[in-house]
PDB file of N, CA and C in Angstrom:
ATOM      1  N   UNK A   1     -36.735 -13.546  -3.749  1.00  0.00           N
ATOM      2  CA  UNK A   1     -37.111 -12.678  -4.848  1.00  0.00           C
ATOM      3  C   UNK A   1     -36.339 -13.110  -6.097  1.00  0.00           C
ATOM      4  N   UNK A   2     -37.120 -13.506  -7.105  1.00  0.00           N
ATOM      5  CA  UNK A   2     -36.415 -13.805  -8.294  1.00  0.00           C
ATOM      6  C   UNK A   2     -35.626 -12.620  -9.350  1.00  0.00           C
ATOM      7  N   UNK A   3     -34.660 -12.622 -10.092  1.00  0.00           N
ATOM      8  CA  UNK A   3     -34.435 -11.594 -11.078  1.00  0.00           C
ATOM      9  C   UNK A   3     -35.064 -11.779 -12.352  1.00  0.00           C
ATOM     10  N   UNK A   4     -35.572 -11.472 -12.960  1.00  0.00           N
ATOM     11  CA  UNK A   4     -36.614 -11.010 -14.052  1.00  0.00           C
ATOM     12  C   UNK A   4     -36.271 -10.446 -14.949  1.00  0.00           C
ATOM     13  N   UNK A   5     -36.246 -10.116 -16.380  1.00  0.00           N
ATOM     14  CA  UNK A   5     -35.536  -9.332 -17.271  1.00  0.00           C
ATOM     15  C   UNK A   5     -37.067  -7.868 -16.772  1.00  0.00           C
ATOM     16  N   UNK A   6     -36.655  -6.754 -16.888  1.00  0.00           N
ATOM     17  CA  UNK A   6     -37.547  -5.363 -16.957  1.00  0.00           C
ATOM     18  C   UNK A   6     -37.726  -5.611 -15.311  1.00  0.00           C
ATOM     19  N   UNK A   7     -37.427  -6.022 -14.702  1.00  0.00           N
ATOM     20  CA  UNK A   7     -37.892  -6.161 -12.780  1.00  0.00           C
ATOM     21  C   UNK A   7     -37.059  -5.203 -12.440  1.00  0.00           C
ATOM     22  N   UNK A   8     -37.532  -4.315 -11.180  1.00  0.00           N
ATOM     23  CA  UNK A   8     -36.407  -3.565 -10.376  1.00  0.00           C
ATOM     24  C   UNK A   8     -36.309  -4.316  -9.332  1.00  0.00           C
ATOM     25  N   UNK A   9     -35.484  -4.095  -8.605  1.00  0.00           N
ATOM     26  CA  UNK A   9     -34.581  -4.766  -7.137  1.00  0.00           C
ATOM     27  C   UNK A   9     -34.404  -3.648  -6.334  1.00  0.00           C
ATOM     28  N   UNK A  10     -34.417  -3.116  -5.220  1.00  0.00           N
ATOM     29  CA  UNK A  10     -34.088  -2.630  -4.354  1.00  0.00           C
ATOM     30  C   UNK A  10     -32.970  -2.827  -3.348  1.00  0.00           C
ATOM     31  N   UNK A  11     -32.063  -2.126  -3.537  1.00  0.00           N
ATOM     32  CA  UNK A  11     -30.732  -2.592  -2.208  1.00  0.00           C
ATOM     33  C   UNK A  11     -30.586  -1.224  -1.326  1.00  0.00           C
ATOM     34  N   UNK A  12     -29.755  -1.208  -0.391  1.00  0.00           N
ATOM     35  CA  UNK A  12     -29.184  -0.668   0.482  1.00  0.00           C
ATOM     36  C   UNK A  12     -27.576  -0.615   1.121  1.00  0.00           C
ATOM     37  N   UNK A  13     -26.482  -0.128   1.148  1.00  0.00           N
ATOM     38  CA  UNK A  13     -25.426  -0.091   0.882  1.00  0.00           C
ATOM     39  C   UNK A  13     -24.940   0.648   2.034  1.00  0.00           C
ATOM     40  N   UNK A  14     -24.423   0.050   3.336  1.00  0.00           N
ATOM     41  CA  UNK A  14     -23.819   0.662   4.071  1.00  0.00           C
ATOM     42  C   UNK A  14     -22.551   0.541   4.181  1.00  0.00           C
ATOM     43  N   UNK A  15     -21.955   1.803   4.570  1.00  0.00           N
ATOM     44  CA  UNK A  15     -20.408   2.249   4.078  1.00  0.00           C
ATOM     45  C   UNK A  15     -20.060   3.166   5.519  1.00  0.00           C
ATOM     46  N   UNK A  16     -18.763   2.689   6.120  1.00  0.00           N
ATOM     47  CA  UNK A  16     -18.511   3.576   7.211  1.00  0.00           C
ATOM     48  C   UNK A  16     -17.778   4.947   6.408  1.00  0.00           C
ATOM     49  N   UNK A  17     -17.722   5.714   5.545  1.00  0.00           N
ATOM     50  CA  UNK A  17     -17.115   6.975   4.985  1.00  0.00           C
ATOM     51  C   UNK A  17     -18.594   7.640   4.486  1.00  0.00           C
ATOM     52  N   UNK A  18     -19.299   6.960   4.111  1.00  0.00           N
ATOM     53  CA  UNK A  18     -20.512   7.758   3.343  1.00  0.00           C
ATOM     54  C   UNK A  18     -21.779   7.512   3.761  1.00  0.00           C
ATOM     55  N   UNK A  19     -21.865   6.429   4.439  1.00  0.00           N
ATOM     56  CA  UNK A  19     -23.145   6.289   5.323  1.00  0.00           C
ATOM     57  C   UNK A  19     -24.234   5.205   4.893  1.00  0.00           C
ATOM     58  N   UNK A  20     -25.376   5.043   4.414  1.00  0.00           N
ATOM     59  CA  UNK A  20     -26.542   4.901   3.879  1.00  0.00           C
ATOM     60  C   UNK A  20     -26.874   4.730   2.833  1.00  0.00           C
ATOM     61  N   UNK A  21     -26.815   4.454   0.964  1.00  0.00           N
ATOM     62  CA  UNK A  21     -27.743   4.570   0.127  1.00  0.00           C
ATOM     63  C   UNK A  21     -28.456   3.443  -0.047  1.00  0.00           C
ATOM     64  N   UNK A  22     -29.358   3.798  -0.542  1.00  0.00           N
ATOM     65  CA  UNK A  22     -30.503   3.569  -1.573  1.00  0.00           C
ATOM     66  C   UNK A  22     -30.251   3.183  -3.110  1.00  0.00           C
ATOM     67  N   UNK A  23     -30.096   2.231  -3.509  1.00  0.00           N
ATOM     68  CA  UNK A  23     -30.005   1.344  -4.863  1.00  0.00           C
ATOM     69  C   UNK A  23     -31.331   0.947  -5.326  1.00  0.00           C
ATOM     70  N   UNK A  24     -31.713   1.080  -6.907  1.00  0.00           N
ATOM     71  CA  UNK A  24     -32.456   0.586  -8.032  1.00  0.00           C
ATOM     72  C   UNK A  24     -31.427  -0.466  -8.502  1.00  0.00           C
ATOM     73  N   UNK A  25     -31.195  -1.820  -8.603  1.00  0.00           N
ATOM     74  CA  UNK A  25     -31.073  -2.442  -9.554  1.00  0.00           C
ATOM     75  C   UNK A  25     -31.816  -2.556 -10.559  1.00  0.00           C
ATOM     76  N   UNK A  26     -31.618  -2.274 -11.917  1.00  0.00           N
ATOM     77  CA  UNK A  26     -32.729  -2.696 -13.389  1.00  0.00           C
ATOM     78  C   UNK A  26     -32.190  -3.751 -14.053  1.00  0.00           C
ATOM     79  N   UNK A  27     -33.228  -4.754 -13.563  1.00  0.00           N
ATOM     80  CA  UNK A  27     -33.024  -6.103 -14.741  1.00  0.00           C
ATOM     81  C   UNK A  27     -33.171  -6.033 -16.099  1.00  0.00           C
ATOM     82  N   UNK A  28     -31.396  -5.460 -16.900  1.00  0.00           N
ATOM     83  CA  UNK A  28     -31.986  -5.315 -17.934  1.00  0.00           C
ATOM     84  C   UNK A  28     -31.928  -6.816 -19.440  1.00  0.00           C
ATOM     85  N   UNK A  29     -31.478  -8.022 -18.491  1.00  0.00           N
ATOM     86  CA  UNK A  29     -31.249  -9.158 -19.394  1.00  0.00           C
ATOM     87  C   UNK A  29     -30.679  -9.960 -18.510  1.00  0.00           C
ATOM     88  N   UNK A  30     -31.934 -11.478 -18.208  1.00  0.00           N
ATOM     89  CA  UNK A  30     -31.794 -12.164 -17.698  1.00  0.00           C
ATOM     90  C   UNK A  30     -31.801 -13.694 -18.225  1.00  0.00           C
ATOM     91  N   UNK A  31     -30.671 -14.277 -18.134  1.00  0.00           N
ATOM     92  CA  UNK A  31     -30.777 -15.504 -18.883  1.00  0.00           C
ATOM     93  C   UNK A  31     -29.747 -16.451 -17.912  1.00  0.00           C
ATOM     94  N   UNK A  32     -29.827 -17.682 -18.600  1.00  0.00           N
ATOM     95  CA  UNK A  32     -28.749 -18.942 -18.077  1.00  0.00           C
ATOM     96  C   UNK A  32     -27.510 -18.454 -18.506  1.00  0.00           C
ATOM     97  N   UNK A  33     -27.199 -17.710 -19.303  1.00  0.00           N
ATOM     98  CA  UNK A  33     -25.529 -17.162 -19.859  1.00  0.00           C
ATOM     99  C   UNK A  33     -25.262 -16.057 -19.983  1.00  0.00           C
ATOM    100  N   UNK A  34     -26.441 -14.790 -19.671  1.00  0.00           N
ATOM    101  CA  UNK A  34     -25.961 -13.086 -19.609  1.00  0.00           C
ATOM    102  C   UNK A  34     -26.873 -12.693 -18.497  1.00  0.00           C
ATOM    103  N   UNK A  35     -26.064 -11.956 -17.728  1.00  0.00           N
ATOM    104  CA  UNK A  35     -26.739 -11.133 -16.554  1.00  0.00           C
ATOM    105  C   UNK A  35     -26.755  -9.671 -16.729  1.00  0.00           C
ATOM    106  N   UNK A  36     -27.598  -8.249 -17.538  1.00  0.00           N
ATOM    107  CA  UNK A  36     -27.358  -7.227 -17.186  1.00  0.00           C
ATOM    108  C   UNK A  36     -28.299  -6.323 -16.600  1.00  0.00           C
ATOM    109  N   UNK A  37     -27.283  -5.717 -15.411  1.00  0.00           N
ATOM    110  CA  UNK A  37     -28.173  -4.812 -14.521  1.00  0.00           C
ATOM    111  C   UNK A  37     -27.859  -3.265 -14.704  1.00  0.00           C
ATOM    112  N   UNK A  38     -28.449  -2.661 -14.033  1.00  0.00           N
ATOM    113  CA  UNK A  38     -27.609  -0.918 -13.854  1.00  0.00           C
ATOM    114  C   UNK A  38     -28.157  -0.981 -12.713  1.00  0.00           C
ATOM    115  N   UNK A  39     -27.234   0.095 -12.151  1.00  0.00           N
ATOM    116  CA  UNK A  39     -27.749   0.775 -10.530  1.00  0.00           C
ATOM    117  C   UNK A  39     -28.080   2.302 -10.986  1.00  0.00           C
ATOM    118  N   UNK A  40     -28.780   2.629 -10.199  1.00  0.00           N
ATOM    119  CA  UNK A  40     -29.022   4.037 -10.127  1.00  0.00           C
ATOM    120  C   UNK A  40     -29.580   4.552  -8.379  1.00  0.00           C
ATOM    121  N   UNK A  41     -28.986   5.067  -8.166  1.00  0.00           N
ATOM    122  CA  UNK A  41     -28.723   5.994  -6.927  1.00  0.00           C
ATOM    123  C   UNK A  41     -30.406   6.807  -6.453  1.00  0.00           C
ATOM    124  N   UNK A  42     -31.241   5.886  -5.551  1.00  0.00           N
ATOM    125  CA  UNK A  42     -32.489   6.606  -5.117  1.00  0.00           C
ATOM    126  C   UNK A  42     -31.972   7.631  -3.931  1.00  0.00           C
ATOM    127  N   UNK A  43     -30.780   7.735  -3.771  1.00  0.00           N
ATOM    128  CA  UNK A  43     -30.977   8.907  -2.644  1.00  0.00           C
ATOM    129  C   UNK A  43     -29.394   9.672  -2.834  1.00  0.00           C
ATOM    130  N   UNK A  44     -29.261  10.631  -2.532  1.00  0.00           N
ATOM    131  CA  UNK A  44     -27.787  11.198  -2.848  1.00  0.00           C
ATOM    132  C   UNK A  44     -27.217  10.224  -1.896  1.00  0.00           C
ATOM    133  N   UNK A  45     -25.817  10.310  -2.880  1.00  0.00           N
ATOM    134  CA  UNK A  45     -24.711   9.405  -1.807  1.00  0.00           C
ATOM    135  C   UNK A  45     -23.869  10.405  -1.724  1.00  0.00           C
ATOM    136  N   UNK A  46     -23.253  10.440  -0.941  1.00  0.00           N
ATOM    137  CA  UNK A  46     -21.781  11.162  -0.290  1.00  0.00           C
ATOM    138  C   UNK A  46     -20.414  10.607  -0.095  1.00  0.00           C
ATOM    139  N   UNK A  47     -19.543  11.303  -0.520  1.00  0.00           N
ATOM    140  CA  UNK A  47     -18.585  10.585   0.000  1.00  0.00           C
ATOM    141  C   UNK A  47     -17.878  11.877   0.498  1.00  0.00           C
ATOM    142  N   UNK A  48     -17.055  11.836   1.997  1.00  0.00           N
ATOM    143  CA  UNK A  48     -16.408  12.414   2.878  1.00  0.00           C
ATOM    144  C   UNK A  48     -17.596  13.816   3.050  1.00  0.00           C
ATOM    145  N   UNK A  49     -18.789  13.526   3.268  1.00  0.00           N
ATOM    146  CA  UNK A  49     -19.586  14.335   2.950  1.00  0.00           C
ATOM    147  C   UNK A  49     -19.632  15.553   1.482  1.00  0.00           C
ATOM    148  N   UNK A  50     -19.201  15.110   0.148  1.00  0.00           N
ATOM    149  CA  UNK A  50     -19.290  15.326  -0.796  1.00  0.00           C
ATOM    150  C   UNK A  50     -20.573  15.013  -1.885  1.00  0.00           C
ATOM    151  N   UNK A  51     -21.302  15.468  -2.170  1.00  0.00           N
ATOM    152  CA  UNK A  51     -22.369  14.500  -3.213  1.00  0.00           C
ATOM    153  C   UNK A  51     -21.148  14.226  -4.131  1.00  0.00           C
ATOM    154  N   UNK A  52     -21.625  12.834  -4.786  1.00  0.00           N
ATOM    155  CA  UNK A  52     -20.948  12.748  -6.168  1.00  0.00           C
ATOM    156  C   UNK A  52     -21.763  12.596  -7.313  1.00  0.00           C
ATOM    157  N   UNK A  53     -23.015  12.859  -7.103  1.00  0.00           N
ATOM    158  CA  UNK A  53     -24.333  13.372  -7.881  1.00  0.00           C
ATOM    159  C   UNK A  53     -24.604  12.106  -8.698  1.00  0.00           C
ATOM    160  N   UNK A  54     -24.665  12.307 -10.121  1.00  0.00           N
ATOM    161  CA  UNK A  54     -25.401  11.117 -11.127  1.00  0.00           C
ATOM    162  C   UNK A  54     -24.121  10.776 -11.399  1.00  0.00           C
ATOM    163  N   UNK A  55     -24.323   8.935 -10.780  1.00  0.00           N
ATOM    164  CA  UNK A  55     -23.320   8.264 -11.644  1.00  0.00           C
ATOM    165  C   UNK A  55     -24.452   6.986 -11.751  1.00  0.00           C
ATOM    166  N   UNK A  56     -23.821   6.818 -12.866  1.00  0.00           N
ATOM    167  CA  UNK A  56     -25.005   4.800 -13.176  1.00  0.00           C
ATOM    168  C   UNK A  56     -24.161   4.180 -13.685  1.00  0.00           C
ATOM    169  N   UNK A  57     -23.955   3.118 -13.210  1.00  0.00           N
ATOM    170  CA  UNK A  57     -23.125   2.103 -13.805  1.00  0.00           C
ATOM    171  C   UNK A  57     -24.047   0.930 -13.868  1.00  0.00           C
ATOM    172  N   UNK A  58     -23.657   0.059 -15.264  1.00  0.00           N
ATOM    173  CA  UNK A  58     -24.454  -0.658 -15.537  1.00  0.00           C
ATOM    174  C   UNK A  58     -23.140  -2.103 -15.944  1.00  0.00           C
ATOM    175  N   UNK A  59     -23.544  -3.386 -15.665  1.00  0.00           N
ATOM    176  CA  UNK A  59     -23.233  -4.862 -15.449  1.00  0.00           C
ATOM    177  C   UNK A  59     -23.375  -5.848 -16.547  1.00  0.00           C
ATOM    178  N   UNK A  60     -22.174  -6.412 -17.063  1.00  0.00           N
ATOM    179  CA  UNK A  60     -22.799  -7.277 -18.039  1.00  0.00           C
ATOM    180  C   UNK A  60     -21.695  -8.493 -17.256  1.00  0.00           C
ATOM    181  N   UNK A  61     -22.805  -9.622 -17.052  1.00  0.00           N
ATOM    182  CA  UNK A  61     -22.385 -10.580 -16.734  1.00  0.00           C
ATOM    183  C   UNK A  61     -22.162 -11.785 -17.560  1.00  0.00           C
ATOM    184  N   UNK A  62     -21.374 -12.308 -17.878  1.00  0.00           N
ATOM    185  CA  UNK A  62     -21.625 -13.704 -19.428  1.00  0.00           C
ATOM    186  C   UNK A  62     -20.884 -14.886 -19.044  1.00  0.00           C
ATOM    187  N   UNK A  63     -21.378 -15.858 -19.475  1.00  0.00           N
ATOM    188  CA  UNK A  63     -20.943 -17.091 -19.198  1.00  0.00           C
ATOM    189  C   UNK A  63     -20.025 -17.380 -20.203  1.00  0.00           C
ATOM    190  N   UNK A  64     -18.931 -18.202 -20.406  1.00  0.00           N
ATOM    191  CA  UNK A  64     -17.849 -18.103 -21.301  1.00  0.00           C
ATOM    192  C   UNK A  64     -17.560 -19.747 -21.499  1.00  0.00           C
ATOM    193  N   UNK A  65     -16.686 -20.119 -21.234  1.00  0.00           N
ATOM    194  CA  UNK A  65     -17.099 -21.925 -20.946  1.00  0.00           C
ATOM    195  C   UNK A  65     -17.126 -22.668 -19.484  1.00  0.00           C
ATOM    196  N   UNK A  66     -17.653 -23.129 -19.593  1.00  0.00           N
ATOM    197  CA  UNK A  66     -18.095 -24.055 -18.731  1.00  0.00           C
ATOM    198  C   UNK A  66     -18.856 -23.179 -17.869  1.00  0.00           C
ATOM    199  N   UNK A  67     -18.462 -23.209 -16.407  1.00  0.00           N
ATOM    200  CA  UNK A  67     -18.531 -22.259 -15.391  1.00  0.00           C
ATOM    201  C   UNK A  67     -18.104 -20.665 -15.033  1.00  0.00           C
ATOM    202  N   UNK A  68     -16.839 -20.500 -16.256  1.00  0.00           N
ATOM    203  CA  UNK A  68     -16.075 -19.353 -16.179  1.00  0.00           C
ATOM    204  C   UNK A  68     -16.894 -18.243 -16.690  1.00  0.00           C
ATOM    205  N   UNK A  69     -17.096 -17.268 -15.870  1.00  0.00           N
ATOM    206  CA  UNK A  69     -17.913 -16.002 -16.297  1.00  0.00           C
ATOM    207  C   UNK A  69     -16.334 -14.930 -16.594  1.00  0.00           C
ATOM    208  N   UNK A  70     -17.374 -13.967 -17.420  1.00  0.00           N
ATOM    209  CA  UNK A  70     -16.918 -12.415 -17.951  1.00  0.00           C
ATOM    210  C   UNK A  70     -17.798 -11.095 -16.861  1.00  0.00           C
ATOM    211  N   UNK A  71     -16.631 -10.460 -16.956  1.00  0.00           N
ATOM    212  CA  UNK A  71     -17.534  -9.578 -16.290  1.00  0.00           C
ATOM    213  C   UNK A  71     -17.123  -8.395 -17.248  1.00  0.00           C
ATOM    214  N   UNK A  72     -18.260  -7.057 -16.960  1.00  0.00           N
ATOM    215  CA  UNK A  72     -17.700  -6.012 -17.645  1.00  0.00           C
ATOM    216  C   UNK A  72     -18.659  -4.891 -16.959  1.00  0.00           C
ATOM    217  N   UNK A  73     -18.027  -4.070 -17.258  1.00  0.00           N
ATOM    218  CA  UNK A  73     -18.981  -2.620 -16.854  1.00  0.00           C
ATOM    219  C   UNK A  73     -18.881  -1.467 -17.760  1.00  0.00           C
ATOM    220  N   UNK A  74     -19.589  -0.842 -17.530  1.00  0.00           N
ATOM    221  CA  UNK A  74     -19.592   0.721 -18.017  1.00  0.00           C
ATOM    222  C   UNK A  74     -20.165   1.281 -16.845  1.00  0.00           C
ATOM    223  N   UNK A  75     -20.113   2.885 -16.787  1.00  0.00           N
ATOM    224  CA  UNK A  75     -20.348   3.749 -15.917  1.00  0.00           C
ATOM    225  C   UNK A  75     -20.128   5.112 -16.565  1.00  0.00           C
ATOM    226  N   UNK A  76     -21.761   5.768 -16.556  1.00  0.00           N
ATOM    227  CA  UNK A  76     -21.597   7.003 -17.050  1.00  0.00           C
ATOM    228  C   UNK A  76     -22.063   7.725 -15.866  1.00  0.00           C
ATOM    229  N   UNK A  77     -21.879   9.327 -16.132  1.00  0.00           N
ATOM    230  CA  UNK A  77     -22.058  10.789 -15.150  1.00  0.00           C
ATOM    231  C   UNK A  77     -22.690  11.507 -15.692  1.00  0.00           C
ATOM    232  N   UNK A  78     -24.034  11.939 -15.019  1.00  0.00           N
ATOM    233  CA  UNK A  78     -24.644  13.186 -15.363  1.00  0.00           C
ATOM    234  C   UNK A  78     -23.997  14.275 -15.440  1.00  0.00           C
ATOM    235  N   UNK A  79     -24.898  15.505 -16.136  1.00  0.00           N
ATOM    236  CA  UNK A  79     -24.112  16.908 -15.590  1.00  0.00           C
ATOM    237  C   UNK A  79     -23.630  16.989 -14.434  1.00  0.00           C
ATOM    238  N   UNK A  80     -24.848  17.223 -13.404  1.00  0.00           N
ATOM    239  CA  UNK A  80     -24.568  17.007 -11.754  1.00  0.00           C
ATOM    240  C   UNK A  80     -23.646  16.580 -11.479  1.00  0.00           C
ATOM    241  N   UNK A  81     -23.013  16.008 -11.915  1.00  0.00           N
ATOM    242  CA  UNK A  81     -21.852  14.607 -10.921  1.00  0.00           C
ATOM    243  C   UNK A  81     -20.910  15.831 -10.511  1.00  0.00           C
ATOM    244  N   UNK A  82     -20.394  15.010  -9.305  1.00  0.00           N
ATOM    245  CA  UNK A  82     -18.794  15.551  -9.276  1.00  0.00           C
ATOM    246  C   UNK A  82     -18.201  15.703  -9.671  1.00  0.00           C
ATOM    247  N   UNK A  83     -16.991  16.580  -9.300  1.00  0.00           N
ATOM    248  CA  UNK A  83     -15.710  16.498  -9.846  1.00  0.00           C
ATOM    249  C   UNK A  83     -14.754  14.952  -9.527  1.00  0.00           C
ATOM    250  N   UNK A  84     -14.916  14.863  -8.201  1.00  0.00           N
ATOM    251  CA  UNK A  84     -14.599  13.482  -7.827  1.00  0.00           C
ATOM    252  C   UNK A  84     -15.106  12.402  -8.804  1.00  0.00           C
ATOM    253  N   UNK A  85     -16.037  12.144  -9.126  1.00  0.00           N
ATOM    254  CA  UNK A  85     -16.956  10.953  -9.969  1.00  0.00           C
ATOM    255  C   UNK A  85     -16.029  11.242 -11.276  1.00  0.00           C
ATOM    256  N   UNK A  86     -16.168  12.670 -11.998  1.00  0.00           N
ATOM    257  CA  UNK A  86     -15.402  12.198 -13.068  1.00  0.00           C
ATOM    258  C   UNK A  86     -14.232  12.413 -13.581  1.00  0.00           C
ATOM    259  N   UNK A  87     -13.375  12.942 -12.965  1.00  0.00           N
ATOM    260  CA  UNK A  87     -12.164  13.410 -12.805  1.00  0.00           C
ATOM    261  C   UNK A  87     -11.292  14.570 -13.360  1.00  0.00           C
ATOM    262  N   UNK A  88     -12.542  15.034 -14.000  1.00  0.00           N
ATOM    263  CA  UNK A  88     -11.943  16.049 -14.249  1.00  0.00           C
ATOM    264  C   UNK A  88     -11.769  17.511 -13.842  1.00  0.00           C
TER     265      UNK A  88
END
């Protein structure tokens, strides 16, 4: 399966504390020198049987010289989210 700029991806994420999810990757910029995706959560995830509701974190991948990549993230929280997710 190729990545595509506007393509979704589908994953699956097994975890012995939380079990099972369901991942959207969104191709949101695909090139030879920037990679960005977001995840978004198709099924509640849990942790210690907790929801931690809406979190999305989204990926910027960049090429820098030569071979050496950047990485970076952001990650925002819905209302919903946890207390866990956002710490406060």
């Amino acid at each position: 399966m190729r990545m595509r700029e506007g393509k979704a991806l589908y994953l699956e994420q097994a975890d012995n504390l939380s079990g099972m999810a369901t991942y959207r990757m969104h191709m949101a910029e695909v090139s030879a020198d920037r990679l960005v995706f977001d995840l978004e959560e198709c099924q509640c995830h849990a942790l210690f049987f907790v929801t931690l509701g809406e979190i999305q974190p989204i990926y910027f991948l960049d090429r820098e010289i030569g071979w050496r990549l950047a990485l970076y993230s952001m990650v925002r929280t819905g209302r919903n989210a946890s207390r866990l997710a956002t710490g406060t």
